[in-house]
Protein backbone atom coordinates (compact mmCIF):
# COMPACT_ATOMS: atom_id res chain seq x y z
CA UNK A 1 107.40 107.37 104.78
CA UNK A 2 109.94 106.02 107.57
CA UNK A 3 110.48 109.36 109.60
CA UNK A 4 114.25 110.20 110.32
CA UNK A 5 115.56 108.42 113.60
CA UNK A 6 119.24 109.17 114.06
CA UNK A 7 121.37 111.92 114.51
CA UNK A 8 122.76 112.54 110.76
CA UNK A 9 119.24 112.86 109.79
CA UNK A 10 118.65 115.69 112.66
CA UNK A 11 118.35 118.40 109.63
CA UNK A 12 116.24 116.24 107.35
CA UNK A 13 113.20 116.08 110.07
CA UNK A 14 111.79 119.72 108.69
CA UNK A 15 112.17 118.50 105.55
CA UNK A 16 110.11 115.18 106.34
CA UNK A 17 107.34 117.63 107.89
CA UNK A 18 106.98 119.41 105.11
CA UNK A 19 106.79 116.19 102.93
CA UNK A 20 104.01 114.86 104.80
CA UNK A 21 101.96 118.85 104.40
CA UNK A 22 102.68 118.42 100.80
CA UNK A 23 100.92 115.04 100.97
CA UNK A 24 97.86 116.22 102.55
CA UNK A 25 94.62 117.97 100.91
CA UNK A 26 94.07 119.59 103.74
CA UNK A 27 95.80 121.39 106.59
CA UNK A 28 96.80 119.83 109.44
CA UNK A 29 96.87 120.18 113.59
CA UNK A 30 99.73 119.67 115.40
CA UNK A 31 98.36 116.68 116.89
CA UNK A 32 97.53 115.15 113.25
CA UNK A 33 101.29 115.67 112.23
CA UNK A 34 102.85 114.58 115.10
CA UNK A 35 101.03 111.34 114.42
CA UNK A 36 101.93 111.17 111.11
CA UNK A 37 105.14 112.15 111.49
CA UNK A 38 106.04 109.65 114.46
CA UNK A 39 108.08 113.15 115.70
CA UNK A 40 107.46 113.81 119.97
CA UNK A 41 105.01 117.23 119.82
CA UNK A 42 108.34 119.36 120.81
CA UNK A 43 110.76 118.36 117.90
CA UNK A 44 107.61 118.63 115.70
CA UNK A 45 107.42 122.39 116.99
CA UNK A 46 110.98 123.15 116.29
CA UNK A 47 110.77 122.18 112.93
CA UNK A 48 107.46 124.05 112.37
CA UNK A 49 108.96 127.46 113.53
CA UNK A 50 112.16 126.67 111.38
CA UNK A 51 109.46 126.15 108.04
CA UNK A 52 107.33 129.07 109.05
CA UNK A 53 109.99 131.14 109.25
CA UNK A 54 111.20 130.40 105.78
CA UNK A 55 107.84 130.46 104.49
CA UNK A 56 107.29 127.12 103.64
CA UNK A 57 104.49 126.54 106.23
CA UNK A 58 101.92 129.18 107.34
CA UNK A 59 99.49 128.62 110.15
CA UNK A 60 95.98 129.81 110.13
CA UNK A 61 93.76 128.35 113.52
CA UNK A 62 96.09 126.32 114.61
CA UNK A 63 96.30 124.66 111.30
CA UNK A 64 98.75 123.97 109.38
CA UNK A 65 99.50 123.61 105.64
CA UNK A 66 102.20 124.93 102.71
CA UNK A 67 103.41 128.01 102.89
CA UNK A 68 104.04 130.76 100.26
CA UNK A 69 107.77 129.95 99.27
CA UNK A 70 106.10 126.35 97.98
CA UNK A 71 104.55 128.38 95.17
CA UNK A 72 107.53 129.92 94.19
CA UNK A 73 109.20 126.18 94.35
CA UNK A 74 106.21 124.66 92.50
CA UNK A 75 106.20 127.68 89.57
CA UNK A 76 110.02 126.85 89.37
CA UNK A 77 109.67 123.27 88.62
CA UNK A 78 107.02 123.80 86.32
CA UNK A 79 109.33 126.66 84.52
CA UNK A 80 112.90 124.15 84.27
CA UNK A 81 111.56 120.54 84.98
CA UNK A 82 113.12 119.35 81.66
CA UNK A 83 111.25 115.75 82.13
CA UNK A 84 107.81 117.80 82.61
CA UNK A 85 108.71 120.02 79.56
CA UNK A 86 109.89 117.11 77.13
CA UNK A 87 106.81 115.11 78.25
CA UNK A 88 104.29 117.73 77.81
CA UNK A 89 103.73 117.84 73.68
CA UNK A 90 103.31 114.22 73.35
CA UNK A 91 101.03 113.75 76.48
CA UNK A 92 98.60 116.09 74.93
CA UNK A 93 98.78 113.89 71.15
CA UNK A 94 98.65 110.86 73.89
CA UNK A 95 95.33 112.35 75.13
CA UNK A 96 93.73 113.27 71.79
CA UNK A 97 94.69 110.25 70.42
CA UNK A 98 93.06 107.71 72.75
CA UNK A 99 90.80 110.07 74.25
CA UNK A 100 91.74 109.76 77.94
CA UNK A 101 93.89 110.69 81.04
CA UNK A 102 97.39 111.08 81.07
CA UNK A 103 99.54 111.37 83.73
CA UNK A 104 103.38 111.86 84.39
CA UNK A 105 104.79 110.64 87.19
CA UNK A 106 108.27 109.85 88.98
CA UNK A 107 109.06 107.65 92.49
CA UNK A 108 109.97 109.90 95.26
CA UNK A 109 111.30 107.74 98.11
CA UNK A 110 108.25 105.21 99.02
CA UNK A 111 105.74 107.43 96.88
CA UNK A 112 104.75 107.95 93.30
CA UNK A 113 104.63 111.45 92.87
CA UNK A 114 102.27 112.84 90.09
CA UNK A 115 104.14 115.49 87.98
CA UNK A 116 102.12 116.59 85.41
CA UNK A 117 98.37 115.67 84.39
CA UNK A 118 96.05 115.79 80.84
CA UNK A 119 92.91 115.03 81.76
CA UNK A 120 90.26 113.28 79.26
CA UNK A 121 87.28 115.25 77.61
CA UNK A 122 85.19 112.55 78.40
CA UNK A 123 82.59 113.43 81.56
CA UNK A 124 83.31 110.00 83.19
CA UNK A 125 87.11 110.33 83.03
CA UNK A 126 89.93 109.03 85.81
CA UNK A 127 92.64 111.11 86.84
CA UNK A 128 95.17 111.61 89.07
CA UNK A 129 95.71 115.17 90.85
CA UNK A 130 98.70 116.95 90.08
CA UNK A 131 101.42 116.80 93.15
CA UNK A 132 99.22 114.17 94.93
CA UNK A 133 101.64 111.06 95.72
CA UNK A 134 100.43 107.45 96.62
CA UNK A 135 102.55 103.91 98.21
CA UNK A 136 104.66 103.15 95.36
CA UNK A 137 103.05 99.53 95.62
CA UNK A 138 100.16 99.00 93.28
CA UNK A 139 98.55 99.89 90.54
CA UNK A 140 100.31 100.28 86.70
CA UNK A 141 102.51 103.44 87.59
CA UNK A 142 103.63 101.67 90.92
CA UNK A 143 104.70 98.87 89.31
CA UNK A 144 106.18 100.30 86.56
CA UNK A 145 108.54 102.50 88.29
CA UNK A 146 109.60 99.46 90.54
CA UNK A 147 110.56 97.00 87.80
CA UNK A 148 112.34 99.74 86.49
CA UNK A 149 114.43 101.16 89.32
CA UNK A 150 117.72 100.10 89.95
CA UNK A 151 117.47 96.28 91.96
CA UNK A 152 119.17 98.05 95.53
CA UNK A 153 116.58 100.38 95.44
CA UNK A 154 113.68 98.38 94.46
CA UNK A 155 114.60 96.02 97.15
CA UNK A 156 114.99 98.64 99.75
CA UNK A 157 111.50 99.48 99.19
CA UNK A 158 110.54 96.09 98.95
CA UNK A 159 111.84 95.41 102.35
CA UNK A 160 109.75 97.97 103.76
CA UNK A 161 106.51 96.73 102.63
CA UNK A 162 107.26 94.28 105.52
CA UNK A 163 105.60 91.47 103.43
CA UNK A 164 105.84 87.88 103.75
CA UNK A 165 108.36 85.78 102.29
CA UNK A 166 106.05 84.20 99.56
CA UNK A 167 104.44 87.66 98.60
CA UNK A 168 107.77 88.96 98.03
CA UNK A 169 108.93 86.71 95.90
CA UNK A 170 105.32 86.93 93.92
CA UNK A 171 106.12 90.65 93.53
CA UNK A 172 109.79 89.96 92.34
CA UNK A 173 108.59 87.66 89.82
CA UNK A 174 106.10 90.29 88.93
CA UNK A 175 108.38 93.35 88.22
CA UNK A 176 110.75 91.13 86.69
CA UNK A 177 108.08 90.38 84.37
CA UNK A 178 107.17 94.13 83.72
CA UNK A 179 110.58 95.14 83.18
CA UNK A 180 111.37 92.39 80.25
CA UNK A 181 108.08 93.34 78.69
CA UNK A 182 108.40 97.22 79.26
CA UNK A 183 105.16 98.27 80.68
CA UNK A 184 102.71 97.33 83.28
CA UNK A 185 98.84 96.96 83.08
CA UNK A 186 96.40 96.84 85.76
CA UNK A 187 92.97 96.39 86.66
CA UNK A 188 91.01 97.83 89.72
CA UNK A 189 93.98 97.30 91.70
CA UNK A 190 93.79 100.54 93.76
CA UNK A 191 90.99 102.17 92.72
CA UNK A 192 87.67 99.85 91.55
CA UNK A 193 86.72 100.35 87.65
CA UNK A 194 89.82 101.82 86.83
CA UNK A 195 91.99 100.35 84.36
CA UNK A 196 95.70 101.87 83.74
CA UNK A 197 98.98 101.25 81.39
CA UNK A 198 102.01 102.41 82.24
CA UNK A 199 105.41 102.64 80.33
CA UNK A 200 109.04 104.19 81.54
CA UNK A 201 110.81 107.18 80.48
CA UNK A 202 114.15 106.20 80.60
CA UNK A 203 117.20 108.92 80.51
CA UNK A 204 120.57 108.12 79.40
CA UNK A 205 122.43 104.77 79.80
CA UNK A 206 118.05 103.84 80.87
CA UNK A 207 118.43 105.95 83.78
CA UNK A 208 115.33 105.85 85.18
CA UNK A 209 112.80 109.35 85.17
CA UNK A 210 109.47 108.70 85.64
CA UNK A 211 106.68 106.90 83.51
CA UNK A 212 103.20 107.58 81.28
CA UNK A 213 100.37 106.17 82.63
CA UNK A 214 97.11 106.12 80.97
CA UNK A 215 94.04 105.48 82.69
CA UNK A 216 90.69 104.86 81.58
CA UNK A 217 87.19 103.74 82.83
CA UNK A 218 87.27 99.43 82.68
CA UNK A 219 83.88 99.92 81.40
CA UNK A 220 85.57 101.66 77.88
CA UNK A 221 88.61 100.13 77.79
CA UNK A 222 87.03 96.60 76.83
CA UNK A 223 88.66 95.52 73.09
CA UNK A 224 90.91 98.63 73.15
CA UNK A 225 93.44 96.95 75.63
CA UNK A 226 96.80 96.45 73.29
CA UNK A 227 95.63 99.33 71.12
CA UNK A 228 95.97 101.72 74.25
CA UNK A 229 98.70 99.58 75.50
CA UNK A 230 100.39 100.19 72.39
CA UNK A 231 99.96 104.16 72.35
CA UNK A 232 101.47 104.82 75.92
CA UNK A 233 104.00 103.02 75.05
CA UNK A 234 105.40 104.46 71.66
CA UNK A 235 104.75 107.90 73.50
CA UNK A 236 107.36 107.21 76.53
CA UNK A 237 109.56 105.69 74.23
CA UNK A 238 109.75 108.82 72.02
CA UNK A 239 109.28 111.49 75.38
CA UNK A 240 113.13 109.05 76.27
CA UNK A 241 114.27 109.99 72.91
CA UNK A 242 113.79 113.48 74.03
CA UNK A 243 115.95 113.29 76.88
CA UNK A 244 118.65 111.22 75.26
């Protein structure tokens, strides 16, 4: 993420703190987030104190990750997410149908943001942590939620891929691609032996929400491709009905 430069976005720089805490499996220095925040080590400590004394970051050895409060936010999004709630059901007949890992997830700025996870029963299974958030770049649910977006948006985050000219334009013709055939497959793209399919869930007048993504092991995909293809995608289709 871009961290906030000007002056209107004085009172978003806690917020962008805390964004980049949430990101991280483990707690952080103040040296580690001032690099990853871009913030000089005083602003950074400004906007700690403000968090801390909110309880959305606690310190522990001069460490710092998510406070208290961000359980109370997390069990209320669980509780009232309608997307998460609508979704849940047929993730789980998603799951037990094709007997692997299903994940919900939603862009969030430049990130894909998982919000809700069904792992396989298999022991060689691939999933994708709950609340962790990647580049929205590559891979199926990446691309999905891309061609999807509305165009301004897509190209804003486009732009800041700072790509050349000619792999832009390969990545246009790409999404547009994904978004007339309403899903997007890869292969290995971002992690090796890892195959995924992803299809939108689409809101009223196809306002965008998130997307299914199943993911699956190349290794046991191989002949089950449009049968799994097909599955992820009737299940967003009928988790949009929901939310008609």
């Amino acid at each position: 993420m871009t961290p906030p430069t000007d002056a209107s976005a004085h009172n978003d720089r806690a917020l962008f703190v805390l964004s980049v805490l949430a990101q991280s499996k483990v707690a952080m220095t103040a040296a580690e987030l001032a690099q990853a925040t871009g913030l000089v080590k005083s602003t950074l400590y400004r906007q700690i104190a403000t968090l801390r004394r909110w309880g959305f970051v606690m310190e522990s050895d001069g460490r710092y990750s998510p406070g208290p409060v961000s359980v109370q936010l997390a069990s209320g999004f669980d509780g009232n997410s309608d997307l998460v709630m609508a979704a849940r059901a047929d993730m789980r007949a998603l799951v037990q149908q094709s007997h692997e890992s299903v994940a919900l997830v939603t862009a969030v700025n430049d990130r894909v943001v998982c919000l809700e996870m069904i792992d396989s029963e298999h022991s060689l299974r691939c999933s994708f942590d709950r609340g962790r958030s990647v580049p929205a770049s590559d891979g199926a649910s990446a691309k999905c939620l891309l061609a999807h977006m509305p165009l301004d948006q897509r190209d804003a985050l486009l732009d800041g891929l700072g790509e050349s000219a000619q792999r832009r334009a390969e990545r246009t013709t790409e999404l547009d691609a994904i978004r007339e055939a309403g899903h997007a497959v890869t292969q290995g793209e971002v992690d090796a032996g890892v195959w995924g399919v992803s299809a939108p869930v689409l809101a009223s007048g196809r306002r965008l929400r998130g997307a299914i993504t199943l993911m699956a092991p190349i290794t046991r995909v191989q002949g089950m491709e449009a049968a799994l293809l097909h599955m992820t995608v009737v299940t967003a289709a009928r988790i949009s009905r929901a939310l008609q």
